[in-house]
C-alpha atoms as a PDB file:
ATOM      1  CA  UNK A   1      87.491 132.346  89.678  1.00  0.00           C
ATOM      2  CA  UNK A   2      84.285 131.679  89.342  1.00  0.00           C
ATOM      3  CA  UNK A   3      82.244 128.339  90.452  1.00  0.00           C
ATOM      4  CA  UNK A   4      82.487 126.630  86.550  1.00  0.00           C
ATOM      5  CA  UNK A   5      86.163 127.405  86.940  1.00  0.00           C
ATOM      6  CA  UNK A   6      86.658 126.150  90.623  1.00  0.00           C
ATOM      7  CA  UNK A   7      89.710 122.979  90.779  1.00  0.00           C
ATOM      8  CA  UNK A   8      88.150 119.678  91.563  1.00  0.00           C
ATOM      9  CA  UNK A   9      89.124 117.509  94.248  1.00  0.00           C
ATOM     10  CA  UNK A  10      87.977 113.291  94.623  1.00  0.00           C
ATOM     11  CA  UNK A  11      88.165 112.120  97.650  1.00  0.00           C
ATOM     12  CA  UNK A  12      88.792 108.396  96.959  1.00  0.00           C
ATOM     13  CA  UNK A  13      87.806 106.026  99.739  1.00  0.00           C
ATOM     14  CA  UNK A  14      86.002 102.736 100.597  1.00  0.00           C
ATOM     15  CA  UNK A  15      87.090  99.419 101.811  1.00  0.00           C
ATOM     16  CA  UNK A  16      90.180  98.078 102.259  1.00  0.00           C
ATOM     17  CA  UNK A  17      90.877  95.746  99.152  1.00  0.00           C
ATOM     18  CA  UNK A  18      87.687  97.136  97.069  1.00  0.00           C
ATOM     19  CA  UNK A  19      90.686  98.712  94.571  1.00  0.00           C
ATOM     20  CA  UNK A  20      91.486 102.104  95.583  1.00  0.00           C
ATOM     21  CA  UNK A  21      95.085 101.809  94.084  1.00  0.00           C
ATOM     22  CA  UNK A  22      93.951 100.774  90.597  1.00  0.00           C
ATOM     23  CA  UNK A  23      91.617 103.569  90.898  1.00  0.00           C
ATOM     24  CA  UNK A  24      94.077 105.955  91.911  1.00  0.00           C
ATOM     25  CA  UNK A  25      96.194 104.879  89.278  1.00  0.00           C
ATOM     26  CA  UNK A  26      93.969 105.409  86.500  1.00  0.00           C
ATOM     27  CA  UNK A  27      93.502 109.318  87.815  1.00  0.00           C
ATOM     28  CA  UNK A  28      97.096 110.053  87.341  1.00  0.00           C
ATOM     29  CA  UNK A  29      96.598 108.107  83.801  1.00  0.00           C
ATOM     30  CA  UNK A  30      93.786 110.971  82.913  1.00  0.00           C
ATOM     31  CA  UNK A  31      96.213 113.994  84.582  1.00  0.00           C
ATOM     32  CA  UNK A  32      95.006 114.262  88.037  1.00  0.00           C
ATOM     33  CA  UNK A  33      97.306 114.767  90.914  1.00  0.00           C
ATOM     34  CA  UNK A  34      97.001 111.962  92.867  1.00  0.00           C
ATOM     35  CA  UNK A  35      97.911 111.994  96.700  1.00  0.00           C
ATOM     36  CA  UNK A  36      97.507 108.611  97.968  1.00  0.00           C
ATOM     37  CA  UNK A  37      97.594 107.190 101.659  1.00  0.00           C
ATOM     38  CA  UNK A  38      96.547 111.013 102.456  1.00  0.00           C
ATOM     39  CA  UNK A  39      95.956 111.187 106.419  1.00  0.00           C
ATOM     40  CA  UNK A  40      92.705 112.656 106.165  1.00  0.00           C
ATOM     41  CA  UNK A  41      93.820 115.777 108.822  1.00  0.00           C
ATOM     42  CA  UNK A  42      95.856 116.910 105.667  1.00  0.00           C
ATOM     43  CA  UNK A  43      92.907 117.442 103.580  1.00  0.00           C
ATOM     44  CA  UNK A  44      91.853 121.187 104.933  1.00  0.00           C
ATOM     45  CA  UNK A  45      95.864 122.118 104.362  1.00  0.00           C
ATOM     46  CA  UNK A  46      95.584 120.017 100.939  1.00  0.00           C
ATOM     47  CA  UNK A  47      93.152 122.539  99.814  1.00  0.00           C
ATOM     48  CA  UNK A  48      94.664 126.054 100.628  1.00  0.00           C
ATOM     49  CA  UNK A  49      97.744 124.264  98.650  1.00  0.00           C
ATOM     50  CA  UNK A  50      95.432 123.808  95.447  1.00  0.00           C
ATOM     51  CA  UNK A  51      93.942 127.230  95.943  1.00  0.00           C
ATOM     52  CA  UNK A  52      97.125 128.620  96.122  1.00  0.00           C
ATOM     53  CA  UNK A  53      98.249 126.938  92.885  1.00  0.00           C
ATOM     54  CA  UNK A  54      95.004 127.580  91.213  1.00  0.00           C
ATOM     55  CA  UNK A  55      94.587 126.813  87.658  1.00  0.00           C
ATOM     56  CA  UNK A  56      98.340 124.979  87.640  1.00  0.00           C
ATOM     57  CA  UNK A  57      96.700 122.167  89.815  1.00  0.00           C
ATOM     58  CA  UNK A  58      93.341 122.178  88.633  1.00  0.00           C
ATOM     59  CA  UNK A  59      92.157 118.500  89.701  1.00  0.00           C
ATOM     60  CA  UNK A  60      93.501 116.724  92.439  1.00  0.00           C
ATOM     61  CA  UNK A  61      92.338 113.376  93.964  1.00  0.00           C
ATOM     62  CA  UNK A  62      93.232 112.160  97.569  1.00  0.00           C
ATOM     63  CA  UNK A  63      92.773 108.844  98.678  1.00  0.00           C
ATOM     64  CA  UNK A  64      91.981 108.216 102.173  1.00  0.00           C
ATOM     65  CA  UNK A  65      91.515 104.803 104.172  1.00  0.00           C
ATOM     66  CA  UNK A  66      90.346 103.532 107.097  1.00  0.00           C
ATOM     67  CA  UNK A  67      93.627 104.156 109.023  1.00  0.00           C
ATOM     68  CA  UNK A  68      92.520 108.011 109.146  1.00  0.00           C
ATOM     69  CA  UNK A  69      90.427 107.075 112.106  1.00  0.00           C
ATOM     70  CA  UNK A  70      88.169 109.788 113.634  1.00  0.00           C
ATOM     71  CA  UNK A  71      88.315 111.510 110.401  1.00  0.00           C
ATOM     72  CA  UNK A  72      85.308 109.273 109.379  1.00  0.00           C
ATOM     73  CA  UNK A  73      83.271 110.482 112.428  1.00  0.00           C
ATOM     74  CA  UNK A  74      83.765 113.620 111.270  1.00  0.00           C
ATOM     75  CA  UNK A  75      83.553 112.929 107.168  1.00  0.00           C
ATOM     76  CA  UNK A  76      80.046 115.505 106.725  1.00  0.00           C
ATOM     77  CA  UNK A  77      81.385 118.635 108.697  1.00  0.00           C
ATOM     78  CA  UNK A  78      84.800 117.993 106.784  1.00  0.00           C
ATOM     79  CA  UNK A  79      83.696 117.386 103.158  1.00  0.00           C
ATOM     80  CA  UNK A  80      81.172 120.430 104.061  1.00  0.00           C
ATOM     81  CA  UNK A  81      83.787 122.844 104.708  1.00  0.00           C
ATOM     82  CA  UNK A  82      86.150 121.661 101.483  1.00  0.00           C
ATOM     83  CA  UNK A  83      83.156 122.277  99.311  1.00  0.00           C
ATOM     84  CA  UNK A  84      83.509 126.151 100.415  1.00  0.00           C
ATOM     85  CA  UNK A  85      86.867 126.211  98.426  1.00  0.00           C
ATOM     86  CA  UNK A  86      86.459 123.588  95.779  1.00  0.00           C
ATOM     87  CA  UNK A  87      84.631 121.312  93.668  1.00  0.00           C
ATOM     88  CA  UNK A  88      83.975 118.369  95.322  1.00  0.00           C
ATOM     89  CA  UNK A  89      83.237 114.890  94.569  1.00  0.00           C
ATOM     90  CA  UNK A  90      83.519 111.449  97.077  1.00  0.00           C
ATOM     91  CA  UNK A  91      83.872 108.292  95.811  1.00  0.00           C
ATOM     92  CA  UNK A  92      83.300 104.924  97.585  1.00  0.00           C
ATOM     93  CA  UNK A  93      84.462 101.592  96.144  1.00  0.00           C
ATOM     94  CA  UNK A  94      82.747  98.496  97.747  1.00  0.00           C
ATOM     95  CA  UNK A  95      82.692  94.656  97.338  1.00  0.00           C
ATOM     96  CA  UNK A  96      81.108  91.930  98.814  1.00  0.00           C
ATOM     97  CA  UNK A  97      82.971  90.312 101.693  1.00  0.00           C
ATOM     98  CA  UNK A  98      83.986  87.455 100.107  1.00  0.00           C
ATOM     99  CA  UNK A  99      85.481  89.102  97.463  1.00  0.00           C
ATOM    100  CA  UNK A 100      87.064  91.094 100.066  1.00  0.00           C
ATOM    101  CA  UNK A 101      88.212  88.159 101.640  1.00  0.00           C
ATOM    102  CA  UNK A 102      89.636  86.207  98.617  1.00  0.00           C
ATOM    103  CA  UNK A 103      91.572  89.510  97.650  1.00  0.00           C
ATOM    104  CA  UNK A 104      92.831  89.947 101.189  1.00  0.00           C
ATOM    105  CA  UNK A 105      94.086  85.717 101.320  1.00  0.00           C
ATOM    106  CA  UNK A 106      95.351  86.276  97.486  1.00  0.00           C
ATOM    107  CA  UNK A 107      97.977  88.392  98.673  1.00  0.00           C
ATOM    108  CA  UNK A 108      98.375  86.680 102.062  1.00  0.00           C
ATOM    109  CA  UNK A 109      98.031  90.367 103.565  1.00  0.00           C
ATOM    110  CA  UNK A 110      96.105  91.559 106.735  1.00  0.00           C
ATOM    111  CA  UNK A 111      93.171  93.178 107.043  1.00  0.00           C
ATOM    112  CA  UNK A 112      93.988  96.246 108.899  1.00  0.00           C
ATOM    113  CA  UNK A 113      91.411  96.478 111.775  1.00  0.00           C
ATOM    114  CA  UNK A 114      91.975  92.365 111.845  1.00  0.00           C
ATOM    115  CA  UNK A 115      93.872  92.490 115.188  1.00  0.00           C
ATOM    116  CA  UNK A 116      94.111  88.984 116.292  1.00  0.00           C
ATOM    117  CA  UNK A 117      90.726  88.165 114.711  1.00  0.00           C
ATOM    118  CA  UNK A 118      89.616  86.894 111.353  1.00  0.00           C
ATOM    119  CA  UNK A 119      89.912  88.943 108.270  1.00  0.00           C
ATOM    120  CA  UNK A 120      85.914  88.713 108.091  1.00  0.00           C
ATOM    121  CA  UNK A 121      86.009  90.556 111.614  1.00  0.00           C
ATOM    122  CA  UNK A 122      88.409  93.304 109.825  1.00  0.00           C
ATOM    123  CA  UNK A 123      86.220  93.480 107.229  1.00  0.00           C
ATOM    124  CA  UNK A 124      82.865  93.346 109.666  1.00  0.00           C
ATOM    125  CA  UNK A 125      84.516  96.379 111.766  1.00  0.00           C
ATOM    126  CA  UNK A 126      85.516  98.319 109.268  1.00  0.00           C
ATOM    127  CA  UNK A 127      81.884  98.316 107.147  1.00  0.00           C
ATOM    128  CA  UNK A 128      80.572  99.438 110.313  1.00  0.00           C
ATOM    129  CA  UNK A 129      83.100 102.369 110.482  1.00  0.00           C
ATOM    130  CA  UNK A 130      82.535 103.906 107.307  1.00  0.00           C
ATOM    131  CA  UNK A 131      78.852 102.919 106.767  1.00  0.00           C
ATOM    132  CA  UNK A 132      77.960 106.695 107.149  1.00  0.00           C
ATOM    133  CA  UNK A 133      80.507 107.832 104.587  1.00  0.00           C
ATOM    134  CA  UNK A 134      78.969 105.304 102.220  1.00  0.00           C
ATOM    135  CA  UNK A 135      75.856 106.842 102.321  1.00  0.00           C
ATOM    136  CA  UNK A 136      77.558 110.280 101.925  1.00  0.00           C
ATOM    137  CA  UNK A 137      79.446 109.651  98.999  1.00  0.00           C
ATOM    138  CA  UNK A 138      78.710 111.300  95.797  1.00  0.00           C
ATOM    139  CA  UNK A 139      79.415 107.852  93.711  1.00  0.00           C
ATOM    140  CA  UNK A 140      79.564 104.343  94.832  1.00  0.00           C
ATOM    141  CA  UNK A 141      81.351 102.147  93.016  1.00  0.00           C
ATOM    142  CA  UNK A 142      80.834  97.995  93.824  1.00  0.00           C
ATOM    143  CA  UNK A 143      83.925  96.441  92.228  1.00  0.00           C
ATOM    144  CA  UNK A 144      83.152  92.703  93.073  1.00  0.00           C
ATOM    145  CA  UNK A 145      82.814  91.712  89.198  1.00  0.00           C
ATOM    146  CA  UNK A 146      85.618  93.654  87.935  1.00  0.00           C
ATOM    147  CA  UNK A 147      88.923  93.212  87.636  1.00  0.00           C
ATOM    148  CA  UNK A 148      91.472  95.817  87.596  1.00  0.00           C
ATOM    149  CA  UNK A 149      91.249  96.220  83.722  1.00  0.00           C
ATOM    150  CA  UNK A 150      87.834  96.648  83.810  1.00  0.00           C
ATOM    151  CA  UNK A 151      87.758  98.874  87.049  1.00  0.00           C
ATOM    152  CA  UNK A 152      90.229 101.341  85.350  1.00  0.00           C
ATOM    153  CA  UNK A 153      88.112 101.269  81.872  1.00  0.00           C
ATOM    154  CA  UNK A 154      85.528 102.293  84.370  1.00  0.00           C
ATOM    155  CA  UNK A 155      87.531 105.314  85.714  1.00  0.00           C
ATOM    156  CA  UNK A 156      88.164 106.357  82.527  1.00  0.00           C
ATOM    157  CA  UNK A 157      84.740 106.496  81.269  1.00  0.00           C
ATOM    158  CA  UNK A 158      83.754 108.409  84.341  1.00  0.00           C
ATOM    159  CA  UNK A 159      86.435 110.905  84.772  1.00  0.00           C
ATOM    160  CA  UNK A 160      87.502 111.536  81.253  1.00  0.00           C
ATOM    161  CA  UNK A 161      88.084 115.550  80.505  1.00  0.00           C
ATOM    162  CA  UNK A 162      85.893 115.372  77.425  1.00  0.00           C
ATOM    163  CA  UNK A 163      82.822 114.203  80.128  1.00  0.00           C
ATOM    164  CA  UNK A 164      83.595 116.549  82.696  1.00  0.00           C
ATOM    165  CA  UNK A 165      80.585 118.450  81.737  1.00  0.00           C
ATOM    166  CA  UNK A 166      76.891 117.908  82.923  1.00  0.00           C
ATOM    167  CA  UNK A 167      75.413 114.533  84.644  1.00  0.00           C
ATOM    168  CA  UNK A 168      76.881 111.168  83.776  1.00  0.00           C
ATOM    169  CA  UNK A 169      73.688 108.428  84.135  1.00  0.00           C
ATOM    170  CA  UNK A 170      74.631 105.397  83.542  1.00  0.00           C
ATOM    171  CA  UNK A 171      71.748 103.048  82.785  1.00  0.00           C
ATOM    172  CA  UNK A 172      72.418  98.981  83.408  1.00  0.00           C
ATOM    173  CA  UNK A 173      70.603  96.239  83.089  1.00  0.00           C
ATOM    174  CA  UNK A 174      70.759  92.885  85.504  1.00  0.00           C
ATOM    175  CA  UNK A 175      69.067  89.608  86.479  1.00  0.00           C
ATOM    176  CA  UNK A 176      67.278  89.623  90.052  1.00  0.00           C
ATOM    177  CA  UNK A 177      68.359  86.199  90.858  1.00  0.00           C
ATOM    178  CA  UNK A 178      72.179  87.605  90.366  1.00  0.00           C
ATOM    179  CA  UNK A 179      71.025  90.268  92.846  1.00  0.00           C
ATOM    180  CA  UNK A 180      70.567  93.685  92.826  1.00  0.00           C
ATOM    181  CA  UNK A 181      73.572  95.658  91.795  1.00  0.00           C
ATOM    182  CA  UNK A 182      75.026  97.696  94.856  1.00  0.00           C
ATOM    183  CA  UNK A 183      75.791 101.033  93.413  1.00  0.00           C
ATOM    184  CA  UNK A 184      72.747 101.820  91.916  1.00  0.00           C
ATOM    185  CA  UNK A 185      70.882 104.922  92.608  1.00  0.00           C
ATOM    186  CA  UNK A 186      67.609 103.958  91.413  1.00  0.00           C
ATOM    187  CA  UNK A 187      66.159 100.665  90.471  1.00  0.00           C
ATOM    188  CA  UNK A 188      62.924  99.752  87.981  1.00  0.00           C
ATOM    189  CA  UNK A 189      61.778  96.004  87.466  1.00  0.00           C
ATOM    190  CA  UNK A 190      60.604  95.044  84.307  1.00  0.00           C
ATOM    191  CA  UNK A 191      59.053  91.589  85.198  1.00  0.00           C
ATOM    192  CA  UNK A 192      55.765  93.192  85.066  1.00  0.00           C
ATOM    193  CA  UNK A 193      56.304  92.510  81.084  1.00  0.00           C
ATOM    194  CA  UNK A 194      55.820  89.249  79.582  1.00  0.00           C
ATOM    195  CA  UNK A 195      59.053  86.569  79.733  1.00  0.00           C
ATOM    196  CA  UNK A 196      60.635  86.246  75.425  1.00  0.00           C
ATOM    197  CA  UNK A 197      61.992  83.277  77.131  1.00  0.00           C
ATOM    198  CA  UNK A 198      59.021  81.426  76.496  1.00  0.00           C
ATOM    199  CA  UNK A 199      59.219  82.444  73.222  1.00  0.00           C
ATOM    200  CA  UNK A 200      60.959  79.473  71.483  1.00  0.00           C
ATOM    201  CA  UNK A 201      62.143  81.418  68.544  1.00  0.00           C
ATOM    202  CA  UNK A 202      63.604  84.496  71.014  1.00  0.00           C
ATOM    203  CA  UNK A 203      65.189  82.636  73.927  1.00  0.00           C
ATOM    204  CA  UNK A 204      68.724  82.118  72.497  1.00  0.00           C
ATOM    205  CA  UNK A 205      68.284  85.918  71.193  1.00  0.00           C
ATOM    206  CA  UNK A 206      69.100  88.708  74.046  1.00  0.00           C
ATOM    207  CA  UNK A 207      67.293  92.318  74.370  1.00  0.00           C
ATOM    208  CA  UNK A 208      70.110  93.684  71.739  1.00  0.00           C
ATOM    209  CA  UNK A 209      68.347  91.836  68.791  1.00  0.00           C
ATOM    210  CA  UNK A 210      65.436  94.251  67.102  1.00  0.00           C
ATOM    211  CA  UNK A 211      63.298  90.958  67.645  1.00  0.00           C
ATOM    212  CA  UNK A 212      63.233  90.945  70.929  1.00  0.00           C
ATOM    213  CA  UNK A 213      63.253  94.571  71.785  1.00  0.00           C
ATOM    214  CA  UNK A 214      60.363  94.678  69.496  1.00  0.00           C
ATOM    215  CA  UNK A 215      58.834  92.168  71.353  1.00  0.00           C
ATOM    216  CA  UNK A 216      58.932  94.120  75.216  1.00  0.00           C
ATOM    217  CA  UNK A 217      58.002  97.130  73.333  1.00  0.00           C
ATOM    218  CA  UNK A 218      55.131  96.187  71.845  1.00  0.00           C
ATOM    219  CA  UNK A 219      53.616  94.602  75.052  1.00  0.00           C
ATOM    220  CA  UNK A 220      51.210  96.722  77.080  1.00  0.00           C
ATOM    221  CA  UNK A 221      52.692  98.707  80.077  1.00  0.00           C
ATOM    222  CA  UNK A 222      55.893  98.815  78.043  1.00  0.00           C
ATOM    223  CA  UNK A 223      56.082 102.076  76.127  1.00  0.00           C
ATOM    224  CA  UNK A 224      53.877 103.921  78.948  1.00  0.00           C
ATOM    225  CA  UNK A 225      56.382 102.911  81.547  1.00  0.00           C
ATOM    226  CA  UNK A 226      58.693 104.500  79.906  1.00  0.00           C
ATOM    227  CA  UNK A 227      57.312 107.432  79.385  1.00  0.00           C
ATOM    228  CA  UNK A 228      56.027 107.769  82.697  1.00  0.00           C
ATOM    229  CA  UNK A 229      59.993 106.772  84.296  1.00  0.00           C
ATOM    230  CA  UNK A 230      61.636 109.316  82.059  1.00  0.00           C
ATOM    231  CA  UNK A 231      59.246 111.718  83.549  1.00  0.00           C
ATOM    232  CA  UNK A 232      59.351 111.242  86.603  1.00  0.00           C
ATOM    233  CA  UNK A 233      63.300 110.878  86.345  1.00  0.00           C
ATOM    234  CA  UNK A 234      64.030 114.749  84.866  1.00  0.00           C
ATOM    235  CA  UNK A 235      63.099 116.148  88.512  1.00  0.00           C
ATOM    236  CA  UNK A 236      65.562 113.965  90.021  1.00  0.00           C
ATOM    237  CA  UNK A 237      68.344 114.242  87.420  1.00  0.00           C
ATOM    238  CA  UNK A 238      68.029 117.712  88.007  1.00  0.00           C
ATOM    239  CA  UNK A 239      68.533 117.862  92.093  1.00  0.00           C
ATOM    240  CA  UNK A 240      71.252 115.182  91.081  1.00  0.00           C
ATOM    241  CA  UNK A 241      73.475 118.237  88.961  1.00  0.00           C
ATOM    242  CA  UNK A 242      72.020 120.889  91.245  1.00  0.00           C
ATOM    243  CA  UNK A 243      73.407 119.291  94.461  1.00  0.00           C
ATOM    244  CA  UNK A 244      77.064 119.001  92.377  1.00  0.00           C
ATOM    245  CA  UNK A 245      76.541 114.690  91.951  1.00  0.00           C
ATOM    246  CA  UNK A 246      78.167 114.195  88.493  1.00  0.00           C
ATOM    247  CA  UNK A 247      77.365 110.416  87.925  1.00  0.00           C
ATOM    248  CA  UNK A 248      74.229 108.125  88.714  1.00  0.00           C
ATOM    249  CA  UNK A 249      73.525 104.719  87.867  1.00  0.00           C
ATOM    250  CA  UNK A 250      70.096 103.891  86.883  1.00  0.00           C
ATOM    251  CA  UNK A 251      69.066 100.226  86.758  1.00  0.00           C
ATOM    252  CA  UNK A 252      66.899  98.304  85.083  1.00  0.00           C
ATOM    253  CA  UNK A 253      66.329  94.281  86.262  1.00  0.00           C
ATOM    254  CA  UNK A 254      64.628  91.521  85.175  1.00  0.00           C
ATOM    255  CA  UNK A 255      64.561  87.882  85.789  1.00  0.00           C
ATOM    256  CA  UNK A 256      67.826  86.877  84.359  1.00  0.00           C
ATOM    257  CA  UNK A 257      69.294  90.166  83.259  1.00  0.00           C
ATOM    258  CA  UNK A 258      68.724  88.646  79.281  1.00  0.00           C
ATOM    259  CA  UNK A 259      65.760  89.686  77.551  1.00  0.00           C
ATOM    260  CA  UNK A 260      63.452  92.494  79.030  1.00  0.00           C
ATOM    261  CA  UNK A 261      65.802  94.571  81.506  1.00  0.00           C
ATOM    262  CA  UNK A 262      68.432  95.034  77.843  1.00  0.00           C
ATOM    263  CA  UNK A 263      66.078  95.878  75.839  1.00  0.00           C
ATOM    264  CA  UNK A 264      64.102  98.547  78.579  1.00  0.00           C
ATOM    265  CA  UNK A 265      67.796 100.091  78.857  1.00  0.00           C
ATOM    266  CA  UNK A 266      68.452 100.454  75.609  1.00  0.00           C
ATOM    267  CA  UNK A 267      64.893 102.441  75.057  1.00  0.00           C
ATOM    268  CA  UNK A 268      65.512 104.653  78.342  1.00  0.00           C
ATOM    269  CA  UNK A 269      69.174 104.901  77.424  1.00  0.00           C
ATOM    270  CA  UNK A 270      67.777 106.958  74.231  1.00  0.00           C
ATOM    271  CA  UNK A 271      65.382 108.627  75.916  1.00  0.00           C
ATOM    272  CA  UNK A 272      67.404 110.023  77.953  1.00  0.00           C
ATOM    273  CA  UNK A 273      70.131 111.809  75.619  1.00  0.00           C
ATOM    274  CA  UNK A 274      67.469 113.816  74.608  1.00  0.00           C
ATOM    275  CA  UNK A 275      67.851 115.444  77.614  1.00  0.00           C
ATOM    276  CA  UNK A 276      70.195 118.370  77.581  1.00  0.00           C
ATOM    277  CA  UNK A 277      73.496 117.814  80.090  1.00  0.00           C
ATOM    278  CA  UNK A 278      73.161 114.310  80.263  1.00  0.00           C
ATOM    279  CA  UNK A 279      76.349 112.101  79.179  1.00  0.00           C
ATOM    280  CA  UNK A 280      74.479 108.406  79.247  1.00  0.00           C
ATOM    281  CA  UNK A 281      75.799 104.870  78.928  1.00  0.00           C
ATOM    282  CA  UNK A 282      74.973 101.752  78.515  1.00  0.00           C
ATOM    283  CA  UNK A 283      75.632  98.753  80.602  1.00  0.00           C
ATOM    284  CA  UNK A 284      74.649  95.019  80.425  1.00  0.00           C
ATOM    285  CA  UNK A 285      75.799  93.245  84.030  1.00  0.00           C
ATOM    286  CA  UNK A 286      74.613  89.923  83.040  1.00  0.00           C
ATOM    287  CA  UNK A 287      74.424  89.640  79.996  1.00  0.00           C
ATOM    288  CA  UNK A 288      76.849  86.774  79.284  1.00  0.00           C
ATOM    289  CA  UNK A 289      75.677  84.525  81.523  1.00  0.00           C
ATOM    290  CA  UNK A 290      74.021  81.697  81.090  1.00  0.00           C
END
């Protein structure tokens, strides 16, 4: 079998409360075999099982939490040695603590490194555990803005069969003073370009209408930033697929996420299908707010 035809494994991990369940969920919705609560010392034995089973079991996902303890000491040497028998791909979901925190006192449960502190402490301790695995992981999902409809739809659009192949970039636009989205992998500004919000006739439009994306792209800098991005990008798209990462999220901000970051995606977004093996998307964060 060769490496095309390898079975894939996700290891699904990340913070308590951050939505590992929906997400495993929504695997087993697209056909994956889904272990869940997987004590991470099972995942070497997980994989000689898939081996063994070959092309009957050809994508499995295990989902691992904090409870596996040392195994997040040891998450390189361990994800490492997996990648010698399959295809694999981490993913970490994140939120912001008080997110965290309402989710934890919605469902009046424990945090489970809490003890007889505060859930914030659970949720302090356990950031600190798995901060190195975070900057392991292959994709990074923040799931403070999403509910568990929209996390799912997310899934689905990143693990569906018919986008298994090549790089998956998604390309999003936000507003600064929302802040800066947490799982991008890059990040462009495009306040350099002059505000359509001082443009009486544009400011109840958004970066979708023709008139204002006419209006950033016809401004100096904007066009030849553009070009000079998508250059510059190829090289690292590239390492991306050659070092087996199958989704980035490249992000584009600008004061309020409105005007000049949607209409700069929406250029680089078609820029960048004409680049062979790339499955892009579009995103607009904040978009619908005011």
């Amino acid at each position: 079998m060769g490496d095309g035809d390898r079975q894939e494994m996700l290891i699904v991990t990340g913070m308590s409360g951050a939505g590992r369940s929906t997400v495993a969920d929504a695997l087993e919705d697209l056909g994956w075999y889904v272990v869940d609560n997987l004590p991470p010392q099972m995942l070497r034995p997980l994989v000689e099982l898939v081996e063994r089973a070959g092309a009957s079991l050809p994508r499995i996902a295990a989902v691992v939490d904090i409870r596996g303890g040392d195994f997040f000491s040891e998450f390189r040497d361990i994800v490492q040695a997996l990648r010698a028998g399959v295809n694999v791909r981490v993913v970490f979901l994140d939120a912001a603590d008080a997110v965290l925190v309402r989710r934890f006192e919605s469902v009046r449960r424990p945090h489970p490194l809490q003890g007889d502190g505060t859930l914030l402490d659970g949720i302090t301790a356990e950031r600190s555990r798995v901060a190195g695995v975070r900057e392991a992981s292959d994709i990074i999902v923040d799931t403070s803005d999403l509910n568990i409809h929209q996390l799912a739809n997310l899934v689905t659009d990143t693990f569906a069969e018919a986008d298994r192949a090549g790089l998956q970039v998604a390309v999003q636009s936000f507003g600064f003073k929302y802040g800066v989205p947490a799982d991008a992998d890059l990040v462009a500004d495009a306040r350099f370009l002059p505000n359509p919000f001082w443009q009486d006739e544009l400011r109840p439009l958004t970066g979708e209408d023709q008139r204002v994306s006419d209006y950033v792209l016809d401004q100096p800098g904007a066009r030849e930033f553009l070009d000079a991005y998508v250059e510059a990008l190829r090289p690292v798209l590239e390492g991306y697929q050659r070092e087996n990462k199958r989704h980035a999220m490249i992000a584009i901000g600008c004061t309020g996420g409105k005007h000049r970051s949607v209409a700069m995606v929406r250029e680089l977004a078609a820029r960048l299908r004409s680049i062979p093996g790339l499955a892009v998307s579009v995103k607009h964060r904040d978009l619908g707010r005011e």
